[in-house]
PDB file of N, CA and C in Angstrom:
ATOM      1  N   UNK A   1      -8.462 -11.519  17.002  1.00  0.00           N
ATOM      2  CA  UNK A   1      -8.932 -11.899  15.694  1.00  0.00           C
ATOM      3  C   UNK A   1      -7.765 -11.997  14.705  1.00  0.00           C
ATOM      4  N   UNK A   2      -6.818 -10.836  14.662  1.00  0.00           N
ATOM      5  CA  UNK A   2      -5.764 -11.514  13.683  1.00  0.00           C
ATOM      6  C   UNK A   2      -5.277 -12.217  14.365  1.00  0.00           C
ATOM      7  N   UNK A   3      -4.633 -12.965  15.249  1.00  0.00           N
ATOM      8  CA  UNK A   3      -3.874 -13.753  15.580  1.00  0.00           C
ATOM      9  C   UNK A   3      -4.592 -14.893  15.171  1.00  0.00           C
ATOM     10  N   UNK A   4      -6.221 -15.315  15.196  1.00  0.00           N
ATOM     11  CA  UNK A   4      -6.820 -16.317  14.691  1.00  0.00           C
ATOM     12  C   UNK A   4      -6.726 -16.316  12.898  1.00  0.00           C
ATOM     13  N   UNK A   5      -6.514 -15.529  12.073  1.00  0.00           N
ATOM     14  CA  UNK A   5      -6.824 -15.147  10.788  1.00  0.00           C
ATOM     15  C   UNK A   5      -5.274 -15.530  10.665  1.00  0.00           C
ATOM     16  N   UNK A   6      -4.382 -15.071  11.228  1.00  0.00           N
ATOM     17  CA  UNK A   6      -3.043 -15.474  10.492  1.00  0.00           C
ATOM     18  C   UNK A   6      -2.512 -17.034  11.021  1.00  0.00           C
ATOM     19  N   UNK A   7      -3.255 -18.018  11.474  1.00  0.00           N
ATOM     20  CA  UNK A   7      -2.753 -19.035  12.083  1.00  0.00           C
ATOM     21  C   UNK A   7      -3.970 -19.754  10.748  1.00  0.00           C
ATOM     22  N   UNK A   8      -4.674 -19.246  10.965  1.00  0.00           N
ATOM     23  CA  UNK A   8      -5.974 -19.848   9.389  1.00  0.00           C
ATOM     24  C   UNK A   8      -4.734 -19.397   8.369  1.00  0.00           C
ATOM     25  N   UNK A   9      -4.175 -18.754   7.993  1.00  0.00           N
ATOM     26  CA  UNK A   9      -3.255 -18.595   6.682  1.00  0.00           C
ATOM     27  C   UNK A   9      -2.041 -19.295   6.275  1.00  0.00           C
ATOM     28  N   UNK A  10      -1.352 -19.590   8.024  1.00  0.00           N
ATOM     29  CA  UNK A  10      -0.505 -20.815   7.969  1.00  0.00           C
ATOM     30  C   UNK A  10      -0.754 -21.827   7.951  1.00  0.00           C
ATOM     31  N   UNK A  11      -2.019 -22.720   8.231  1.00  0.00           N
ATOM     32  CA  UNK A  11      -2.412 -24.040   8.889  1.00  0.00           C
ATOM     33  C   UNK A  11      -2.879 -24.344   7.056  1.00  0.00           C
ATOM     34  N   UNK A  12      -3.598 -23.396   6.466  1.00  0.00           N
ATOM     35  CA  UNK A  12      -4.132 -23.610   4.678  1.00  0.00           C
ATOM     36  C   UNK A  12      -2.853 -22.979   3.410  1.00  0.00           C
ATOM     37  N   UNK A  13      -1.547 -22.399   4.089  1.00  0.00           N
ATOM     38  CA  UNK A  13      -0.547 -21.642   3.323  1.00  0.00           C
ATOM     39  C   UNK A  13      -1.761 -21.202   2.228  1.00  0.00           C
ATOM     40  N   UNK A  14      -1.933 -20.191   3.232  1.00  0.00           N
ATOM     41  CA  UNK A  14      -2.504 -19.157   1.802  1.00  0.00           C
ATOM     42  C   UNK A  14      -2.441 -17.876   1.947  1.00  0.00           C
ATOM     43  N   UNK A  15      -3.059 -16.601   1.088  1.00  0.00           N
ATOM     44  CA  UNK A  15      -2.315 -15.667   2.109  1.00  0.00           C
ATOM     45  C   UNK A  15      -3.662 -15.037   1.984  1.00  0.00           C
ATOM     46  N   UNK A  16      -3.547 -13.841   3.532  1.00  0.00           N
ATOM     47  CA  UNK A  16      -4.965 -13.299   3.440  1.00  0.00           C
ATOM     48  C   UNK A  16      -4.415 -11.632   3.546  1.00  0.00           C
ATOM     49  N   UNK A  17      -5.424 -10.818   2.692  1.00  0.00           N
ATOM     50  CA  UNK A  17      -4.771  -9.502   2.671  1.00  0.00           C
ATOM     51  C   UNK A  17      -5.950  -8.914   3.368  1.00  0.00           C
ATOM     52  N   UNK A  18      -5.796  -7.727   3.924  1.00  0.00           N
ATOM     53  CA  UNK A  18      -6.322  -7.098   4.888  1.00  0.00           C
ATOM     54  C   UNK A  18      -6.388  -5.265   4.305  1.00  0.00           C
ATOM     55  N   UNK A  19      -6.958  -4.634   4.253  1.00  0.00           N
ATOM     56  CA  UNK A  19      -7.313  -3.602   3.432  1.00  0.00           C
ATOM     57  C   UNK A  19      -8.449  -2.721   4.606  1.00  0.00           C
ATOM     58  N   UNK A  20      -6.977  -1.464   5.042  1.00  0.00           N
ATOM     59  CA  UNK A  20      -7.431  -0.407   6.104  1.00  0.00           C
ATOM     60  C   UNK A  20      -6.941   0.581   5.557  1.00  0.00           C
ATOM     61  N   UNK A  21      -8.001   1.103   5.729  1.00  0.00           N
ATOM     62  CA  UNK A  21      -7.644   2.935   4.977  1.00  0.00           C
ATOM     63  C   UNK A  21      -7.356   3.731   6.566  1.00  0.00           C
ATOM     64  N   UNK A  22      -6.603   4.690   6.489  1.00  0.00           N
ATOM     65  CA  UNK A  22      -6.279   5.289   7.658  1.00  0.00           C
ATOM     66  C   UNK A  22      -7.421   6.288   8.579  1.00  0.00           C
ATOM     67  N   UNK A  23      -7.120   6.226   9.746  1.00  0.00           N
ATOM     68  CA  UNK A  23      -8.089   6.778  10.553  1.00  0.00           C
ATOM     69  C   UNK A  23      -8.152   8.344  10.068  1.00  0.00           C
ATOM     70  N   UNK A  24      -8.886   9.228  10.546  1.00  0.00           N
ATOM     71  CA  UNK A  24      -8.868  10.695  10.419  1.00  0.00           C
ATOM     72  C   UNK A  24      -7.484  11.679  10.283  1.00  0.00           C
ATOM     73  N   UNK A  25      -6.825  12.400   9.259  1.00  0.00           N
ATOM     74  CA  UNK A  25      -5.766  12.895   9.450  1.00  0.00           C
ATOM     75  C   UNK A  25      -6.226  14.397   9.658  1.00  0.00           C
ATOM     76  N   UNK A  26      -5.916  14.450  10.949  1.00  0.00           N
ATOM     77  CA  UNK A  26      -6.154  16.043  11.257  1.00  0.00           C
ATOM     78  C   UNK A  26      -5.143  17.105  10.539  1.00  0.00           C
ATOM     79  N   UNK A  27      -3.960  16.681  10.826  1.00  0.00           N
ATOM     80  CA  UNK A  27      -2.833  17.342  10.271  1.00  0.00           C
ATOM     81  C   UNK A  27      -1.610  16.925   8.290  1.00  0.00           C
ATOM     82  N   UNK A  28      -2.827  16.356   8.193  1.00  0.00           N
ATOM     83  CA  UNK A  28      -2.647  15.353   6.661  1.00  0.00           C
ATOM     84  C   UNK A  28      -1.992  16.573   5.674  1.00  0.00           C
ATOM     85  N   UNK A  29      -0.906  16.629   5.710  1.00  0.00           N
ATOM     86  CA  UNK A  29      -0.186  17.783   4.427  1.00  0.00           C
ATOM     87  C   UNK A  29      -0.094  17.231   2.993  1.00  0.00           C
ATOM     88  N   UNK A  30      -0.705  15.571   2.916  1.00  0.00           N
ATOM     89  CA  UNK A  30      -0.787  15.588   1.686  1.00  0.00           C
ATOM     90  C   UNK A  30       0.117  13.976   0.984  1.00  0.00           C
ATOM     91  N   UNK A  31       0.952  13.866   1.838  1.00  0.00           N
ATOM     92  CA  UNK A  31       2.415  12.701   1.784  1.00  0.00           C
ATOM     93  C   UNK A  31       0.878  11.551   1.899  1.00  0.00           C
ATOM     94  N   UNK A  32       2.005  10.192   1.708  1.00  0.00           N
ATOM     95  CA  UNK A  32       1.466   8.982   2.205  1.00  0.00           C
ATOM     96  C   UNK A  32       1.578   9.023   3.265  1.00  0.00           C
ATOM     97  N   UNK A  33      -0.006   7.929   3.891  1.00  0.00           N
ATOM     98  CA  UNK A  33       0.354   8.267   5.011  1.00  0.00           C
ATOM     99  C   UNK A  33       0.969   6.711   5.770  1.00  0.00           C
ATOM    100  N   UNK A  34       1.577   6.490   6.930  1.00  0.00           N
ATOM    101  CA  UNK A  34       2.178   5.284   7.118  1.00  0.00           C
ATOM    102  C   UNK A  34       1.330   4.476   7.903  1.00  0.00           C
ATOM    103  N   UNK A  35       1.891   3.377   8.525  1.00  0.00           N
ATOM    104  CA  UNK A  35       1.324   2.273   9.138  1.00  0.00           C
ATOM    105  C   UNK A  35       1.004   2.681  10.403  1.00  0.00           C
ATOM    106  N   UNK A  36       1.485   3.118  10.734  1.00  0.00           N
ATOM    107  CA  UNK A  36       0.552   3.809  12.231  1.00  0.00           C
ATOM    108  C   UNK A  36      -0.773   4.550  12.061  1.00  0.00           C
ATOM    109  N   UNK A  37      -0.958   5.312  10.944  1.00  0.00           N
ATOM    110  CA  UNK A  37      -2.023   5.945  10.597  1.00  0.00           C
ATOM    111  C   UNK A  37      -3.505   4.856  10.281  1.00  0.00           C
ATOM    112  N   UNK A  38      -3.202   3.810  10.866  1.00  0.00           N
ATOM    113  CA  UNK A  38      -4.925   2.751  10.956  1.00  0.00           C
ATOM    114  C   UNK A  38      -4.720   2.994  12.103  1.00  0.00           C
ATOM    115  N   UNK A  39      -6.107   2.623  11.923  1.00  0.00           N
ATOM    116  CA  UNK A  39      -6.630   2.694  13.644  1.00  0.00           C
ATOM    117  C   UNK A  39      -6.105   1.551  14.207  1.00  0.00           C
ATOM    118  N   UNK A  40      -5.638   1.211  15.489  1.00  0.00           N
ATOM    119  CA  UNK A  40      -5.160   0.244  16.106  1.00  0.00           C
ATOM    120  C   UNK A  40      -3.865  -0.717  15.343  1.00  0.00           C
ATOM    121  N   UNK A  41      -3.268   0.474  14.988  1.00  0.00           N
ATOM    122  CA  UNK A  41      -1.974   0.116  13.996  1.00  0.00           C
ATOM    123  C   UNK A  41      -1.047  -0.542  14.262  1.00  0.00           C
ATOM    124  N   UNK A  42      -0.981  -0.765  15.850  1.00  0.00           N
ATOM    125  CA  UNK A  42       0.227  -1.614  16.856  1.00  0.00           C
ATOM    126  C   UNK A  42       0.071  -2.969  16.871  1.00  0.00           C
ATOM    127  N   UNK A  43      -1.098  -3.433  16.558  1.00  0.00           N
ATOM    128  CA  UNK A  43      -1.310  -4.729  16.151  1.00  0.00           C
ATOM    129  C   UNK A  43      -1.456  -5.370  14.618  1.00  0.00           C
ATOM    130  N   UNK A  44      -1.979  -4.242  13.865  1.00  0.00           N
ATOM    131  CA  UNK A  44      -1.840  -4.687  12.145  1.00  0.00           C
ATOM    132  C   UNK A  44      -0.054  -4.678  12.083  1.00  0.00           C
ATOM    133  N   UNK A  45       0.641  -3.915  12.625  1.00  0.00           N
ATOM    134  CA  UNK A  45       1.950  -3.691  12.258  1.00  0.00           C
ATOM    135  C   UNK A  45       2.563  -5.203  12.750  1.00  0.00           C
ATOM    136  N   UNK A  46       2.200  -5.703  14.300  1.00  0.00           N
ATOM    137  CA  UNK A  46       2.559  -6.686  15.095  1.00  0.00           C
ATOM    138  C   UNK A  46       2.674  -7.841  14.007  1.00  0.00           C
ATOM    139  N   UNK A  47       1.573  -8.172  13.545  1.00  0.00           N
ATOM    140  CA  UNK A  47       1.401  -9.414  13.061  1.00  0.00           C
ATOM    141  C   UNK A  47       1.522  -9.406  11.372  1.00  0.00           C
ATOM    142  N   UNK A  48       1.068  -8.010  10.596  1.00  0.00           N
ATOM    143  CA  UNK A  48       2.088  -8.394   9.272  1.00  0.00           C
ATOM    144  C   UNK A  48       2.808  -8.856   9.130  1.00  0.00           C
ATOM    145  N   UNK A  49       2.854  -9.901   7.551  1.00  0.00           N
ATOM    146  CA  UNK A  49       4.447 -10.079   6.943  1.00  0.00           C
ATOM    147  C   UNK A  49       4.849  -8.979   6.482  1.00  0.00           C
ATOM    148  N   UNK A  50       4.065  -8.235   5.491  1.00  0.00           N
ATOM    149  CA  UNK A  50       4.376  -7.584   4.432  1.00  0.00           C
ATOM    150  C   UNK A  50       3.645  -6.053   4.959  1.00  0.00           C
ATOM    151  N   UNK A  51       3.897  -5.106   5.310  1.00  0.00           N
ATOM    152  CA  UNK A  51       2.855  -4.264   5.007  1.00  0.00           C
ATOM    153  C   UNK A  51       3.190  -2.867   4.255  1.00  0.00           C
ATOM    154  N   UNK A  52       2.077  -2.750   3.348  1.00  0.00           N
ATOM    155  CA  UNK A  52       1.987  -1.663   1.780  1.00  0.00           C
ATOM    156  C   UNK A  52       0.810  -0.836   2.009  1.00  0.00           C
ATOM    157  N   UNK A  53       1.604   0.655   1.504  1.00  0.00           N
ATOM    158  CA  UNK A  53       0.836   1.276   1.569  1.00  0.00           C
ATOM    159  C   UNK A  53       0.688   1.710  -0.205  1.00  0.00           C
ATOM    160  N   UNK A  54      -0.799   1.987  -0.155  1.00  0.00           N
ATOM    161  CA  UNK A  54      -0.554   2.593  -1.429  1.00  0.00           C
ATOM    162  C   UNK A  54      -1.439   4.085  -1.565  1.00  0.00           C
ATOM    163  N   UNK A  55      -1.175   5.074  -2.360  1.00  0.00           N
ATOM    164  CA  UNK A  55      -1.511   6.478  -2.178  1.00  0.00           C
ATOM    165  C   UNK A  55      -1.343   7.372  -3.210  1.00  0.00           C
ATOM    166  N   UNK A  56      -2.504   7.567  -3.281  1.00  0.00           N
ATOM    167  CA  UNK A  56      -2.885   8.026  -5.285  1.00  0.00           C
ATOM    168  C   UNK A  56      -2.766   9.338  -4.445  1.00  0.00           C
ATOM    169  N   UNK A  57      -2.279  10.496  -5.420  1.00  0.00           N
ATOM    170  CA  UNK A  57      -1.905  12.097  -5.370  1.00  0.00           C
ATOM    171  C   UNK A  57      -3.344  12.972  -5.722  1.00  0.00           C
ATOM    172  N   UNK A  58      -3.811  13.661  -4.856  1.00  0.00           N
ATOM    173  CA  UNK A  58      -5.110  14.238  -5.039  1.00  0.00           C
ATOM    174  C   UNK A  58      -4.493  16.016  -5.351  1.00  0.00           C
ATOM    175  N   UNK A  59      -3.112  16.439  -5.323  1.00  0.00           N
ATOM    176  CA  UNK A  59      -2.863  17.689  -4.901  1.00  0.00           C
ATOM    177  C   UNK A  59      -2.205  18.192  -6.330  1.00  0.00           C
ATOM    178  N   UNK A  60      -2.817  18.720  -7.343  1.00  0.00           N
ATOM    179  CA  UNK A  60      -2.303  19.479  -9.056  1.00  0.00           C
ATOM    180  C   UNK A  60      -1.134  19.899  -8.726  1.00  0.00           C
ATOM    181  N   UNK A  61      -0.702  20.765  -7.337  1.00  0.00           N
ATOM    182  CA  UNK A  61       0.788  21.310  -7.400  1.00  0.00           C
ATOM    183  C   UNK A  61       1.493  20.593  -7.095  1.00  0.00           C
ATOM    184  N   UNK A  62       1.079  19.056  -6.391  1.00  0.00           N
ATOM    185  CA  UNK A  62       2.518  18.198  -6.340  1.00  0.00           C
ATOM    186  C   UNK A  62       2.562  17.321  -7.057  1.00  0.00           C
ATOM    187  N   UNK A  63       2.507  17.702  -8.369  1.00  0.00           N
ATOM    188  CA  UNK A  63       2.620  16.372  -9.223  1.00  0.00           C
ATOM    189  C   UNK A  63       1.273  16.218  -9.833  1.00  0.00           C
ATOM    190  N   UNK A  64       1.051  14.902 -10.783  1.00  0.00           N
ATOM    191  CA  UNK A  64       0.169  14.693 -11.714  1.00  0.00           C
ATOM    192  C   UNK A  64      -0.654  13.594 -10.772  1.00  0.00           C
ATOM    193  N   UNK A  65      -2.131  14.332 -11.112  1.00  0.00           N
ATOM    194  CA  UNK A  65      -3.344  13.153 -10.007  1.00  0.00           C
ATOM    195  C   UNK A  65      -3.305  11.951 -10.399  1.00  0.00           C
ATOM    196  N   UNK A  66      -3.097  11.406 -11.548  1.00  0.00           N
ATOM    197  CA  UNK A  66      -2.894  10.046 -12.032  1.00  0.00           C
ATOM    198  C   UNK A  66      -1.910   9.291 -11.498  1.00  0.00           C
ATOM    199  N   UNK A  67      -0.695  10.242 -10.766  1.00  0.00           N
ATOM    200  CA  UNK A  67       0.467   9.368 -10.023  1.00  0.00           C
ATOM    201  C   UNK A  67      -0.396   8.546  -8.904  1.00  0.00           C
ATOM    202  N   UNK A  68       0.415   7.320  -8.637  1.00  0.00           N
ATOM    203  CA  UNK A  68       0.129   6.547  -7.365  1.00  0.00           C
ATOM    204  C   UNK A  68       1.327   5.759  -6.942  1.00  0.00           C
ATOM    205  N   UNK A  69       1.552   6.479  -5.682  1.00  0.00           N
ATOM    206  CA  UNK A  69       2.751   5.644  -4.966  1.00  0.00           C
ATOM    207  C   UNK A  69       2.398   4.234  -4.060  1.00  0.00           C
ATOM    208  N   UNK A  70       3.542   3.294  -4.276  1.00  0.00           N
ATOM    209  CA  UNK A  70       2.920   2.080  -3.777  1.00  0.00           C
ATOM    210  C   UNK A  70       4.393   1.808  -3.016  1.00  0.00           C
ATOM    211  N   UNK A  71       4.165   1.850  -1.502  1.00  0.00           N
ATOM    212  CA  UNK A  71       4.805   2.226  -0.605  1.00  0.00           C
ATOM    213  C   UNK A  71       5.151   0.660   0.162  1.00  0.00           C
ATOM    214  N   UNK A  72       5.993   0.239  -0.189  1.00  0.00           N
ATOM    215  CA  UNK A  72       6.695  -0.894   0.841  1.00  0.00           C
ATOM    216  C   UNK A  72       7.375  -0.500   2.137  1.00  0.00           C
ATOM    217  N   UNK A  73       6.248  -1.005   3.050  1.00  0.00           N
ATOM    218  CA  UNK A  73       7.037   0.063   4.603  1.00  0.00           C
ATOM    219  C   UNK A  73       7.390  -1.631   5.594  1.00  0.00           C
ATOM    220  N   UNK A  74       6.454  -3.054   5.372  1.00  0.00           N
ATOM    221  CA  UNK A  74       7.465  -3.436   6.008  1.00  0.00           C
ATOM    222  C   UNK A  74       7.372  -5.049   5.457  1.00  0.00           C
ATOM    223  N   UNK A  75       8.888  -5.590   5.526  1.00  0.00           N
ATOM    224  CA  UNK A  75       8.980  -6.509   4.656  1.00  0.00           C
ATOM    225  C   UNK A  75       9.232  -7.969   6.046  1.00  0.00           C
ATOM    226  N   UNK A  76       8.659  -8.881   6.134  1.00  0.00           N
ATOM    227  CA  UNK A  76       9.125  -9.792   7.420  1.00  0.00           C
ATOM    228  C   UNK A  76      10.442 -10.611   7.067  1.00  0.00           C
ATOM    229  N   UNK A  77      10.260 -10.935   5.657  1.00  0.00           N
ATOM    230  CA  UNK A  77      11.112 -12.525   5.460  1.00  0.00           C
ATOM    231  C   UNK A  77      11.591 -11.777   3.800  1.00  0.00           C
ATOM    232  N   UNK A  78      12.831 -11.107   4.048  1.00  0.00           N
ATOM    233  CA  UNK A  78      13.353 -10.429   3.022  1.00  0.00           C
ATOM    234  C   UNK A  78      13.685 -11.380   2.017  1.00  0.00           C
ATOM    235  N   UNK A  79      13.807 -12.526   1.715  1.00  0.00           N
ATOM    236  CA  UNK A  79      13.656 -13.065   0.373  1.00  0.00           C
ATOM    237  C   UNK A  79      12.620 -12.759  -0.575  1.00  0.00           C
ATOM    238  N   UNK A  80      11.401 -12.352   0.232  1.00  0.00           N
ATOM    239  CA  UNK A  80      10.093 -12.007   0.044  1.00  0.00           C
ATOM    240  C   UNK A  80      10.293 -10.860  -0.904  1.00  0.00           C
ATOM    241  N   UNK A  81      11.264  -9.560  -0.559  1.00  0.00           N
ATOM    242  CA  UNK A  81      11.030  -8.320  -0.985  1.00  0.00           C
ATOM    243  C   UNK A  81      12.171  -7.457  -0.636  1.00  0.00           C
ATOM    244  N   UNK A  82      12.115  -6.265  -0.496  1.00  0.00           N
ATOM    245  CA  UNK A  82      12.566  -5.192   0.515  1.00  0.00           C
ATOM    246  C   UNK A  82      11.462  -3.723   0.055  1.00  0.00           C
ATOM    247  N   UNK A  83      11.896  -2.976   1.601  1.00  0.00           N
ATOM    248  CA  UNK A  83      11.255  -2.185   1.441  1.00  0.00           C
ATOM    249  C   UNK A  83      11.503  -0.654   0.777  1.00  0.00           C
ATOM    250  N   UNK A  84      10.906  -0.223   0.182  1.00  0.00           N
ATOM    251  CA  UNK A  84      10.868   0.797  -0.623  1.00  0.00           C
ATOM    252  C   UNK A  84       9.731   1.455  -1.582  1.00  0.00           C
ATOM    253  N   UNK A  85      10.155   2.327  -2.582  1.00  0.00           N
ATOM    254  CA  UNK A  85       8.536   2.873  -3.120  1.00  0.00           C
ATOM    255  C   UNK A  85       9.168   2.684  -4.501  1.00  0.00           C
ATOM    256  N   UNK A  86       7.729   2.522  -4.718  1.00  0.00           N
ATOM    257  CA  UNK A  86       7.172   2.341  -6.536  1.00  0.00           C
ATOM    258  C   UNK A  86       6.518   3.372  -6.811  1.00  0.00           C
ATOM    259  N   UNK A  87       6.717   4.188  -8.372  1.00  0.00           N
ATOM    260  CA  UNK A  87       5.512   5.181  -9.126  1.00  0.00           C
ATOM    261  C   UNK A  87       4.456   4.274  -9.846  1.00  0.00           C
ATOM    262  N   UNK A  88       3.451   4.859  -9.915  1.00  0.00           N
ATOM    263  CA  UNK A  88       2.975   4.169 -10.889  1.00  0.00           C
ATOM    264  C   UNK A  88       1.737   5.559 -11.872  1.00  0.00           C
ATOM    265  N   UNK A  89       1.678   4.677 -12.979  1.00  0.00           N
ATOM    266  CA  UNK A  89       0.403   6.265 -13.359  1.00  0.00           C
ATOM    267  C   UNK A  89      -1.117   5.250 -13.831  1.00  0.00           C
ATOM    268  N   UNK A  90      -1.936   5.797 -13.350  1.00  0.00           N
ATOM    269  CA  UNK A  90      -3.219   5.022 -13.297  1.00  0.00           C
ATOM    270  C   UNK A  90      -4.242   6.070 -14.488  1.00  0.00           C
ATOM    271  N   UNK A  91      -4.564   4.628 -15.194  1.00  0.00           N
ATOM    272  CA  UNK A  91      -5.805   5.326 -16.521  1.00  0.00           C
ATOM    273  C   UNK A  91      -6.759   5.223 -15.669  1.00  0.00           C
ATOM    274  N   UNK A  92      -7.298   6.325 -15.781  1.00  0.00           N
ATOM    275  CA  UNK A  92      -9.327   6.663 -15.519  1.00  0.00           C
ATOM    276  C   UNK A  92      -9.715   5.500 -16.405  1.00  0.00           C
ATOM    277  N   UNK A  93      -9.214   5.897 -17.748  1.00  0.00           N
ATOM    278  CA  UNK A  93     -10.456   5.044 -18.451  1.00  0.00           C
ATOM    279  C   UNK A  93     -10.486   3.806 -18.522  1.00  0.00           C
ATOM    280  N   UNK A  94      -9.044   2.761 -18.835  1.00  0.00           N
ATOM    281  CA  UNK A  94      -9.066   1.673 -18.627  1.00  0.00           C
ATOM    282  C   UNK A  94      -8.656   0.656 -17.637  1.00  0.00           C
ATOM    283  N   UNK A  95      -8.697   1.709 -16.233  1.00  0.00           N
ATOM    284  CA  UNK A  95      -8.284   1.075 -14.231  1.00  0.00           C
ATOM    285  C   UNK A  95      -7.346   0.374 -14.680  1.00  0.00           C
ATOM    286  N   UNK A  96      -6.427   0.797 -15.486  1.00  0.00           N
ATOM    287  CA  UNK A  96      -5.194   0.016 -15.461  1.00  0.00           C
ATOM    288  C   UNK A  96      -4.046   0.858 -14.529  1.00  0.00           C
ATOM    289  N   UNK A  97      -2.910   0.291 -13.930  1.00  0.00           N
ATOM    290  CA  UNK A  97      -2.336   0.893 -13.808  1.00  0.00           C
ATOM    291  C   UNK A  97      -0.861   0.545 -14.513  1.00  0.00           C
ATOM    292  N   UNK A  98       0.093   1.465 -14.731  1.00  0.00           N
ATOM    293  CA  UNK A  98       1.433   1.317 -15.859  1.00  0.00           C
ATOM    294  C   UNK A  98       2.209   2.147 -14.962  1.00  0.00           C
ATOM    295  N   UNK A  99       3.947   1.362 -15.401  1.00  0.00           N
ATOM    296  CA  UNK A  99       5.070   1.929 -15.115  1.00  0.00           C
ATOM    297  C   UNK A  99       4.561   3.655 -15.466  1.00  0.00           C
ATOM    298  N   UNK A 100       5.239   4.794 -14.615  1.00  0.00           N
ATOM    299  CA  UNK A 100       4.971   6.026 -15.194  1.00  0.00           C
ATOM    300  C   UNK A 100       6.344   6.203 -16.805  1.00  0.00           C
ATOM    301  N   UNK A 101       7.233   5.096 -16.679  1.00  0.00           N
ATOM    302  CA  UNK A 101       7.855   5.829 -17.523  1.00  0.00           C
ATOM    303  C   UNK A 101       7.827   4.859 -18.649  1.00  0.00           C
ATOM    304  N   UNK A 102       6.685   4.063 -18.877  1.00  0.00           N
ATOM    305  CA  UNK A 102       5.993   2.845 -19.790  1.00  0.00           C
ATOM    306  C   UNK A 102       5.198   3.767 -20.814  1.00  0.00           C
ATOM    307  N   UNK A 103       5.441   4.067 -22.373  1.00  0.00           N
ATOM    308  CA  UNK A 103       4.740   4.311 -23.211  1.00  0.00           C
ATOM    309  C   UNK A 103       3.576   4.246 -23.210  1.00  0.00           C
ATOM    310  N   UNK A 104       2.409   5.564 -23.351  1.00  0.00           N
ATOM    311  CA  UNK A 104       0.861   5.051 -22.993  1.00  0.00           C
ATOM    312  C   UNK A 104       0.768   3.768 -24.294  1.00  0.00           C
ATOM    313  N   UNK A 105      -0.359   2.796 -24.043  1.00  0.00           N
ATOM    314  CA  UNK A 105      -0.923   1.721 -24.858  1.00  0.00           C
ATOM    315  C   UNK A 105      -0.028   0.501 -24.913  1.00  0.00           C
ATOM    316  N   UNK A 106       1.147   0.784 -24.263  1.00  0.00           N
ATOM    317  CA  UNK A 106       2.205  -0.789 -24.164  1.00  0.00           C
ATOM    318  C   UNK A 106       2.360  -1.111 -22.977  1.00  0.00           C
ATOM    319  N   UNK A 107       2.887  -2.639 -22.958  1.00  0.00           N
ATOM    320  CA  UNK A 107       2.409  -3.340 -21.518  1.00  0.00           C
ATOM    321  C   UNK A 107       4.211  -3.687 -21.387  1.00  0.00           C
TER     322      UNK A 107
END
């Protein structure tokens, strides 16, 4: 099926995003977790261009719950990008999310 879904994305150049939350973490201490952590991850990994993780902080002692890391783990066609991590701090009230070190109410 992806191999049919990403040949539909080249044949229309468009892009299709794919959105897997990770299988069961028995031993989950809390970190992001990576691309192996979907289920059948040897093939989402296979055929990505791009693949991002992203991972809001549920834990008061490591940091503020509003943090969310947005995790570049793999980049295909580096003009595209490179890989690395972003902070970000996310409003409850208005699902925005902002630079963490962006003044609250300015864009």
């Amino acid at each position: 099926m992806l191999t049919k879904v990403k040949r539909f994305a080249q044949h229309h150049a468009c892009h299709v995003w794919f959105v897997a939350h990770p299988r069961q973490l028995h031993h989950w201490v809390g970190g992001p977790p990576n691309m192996y952590d979907i289920s059948g991850s040897a093939h989402f990994i296979n055929k990505c261009d791009n693949g991002i993780v992203v991972h809001r902080n549920r834990d008061p002692e490591a940091g503020p719950i509003d943090q969310v890391q947005i995790c570049v783990r793999k980049v295909r066609n580096k003009v595209a990008g490179t890989i690395g991590d972003a902070f970000l701090c996310y409003n409850r009230v208005t699902g925005e999310f902002m630079d963490i070190d962006e003044p609250s109410g300015k864009r």
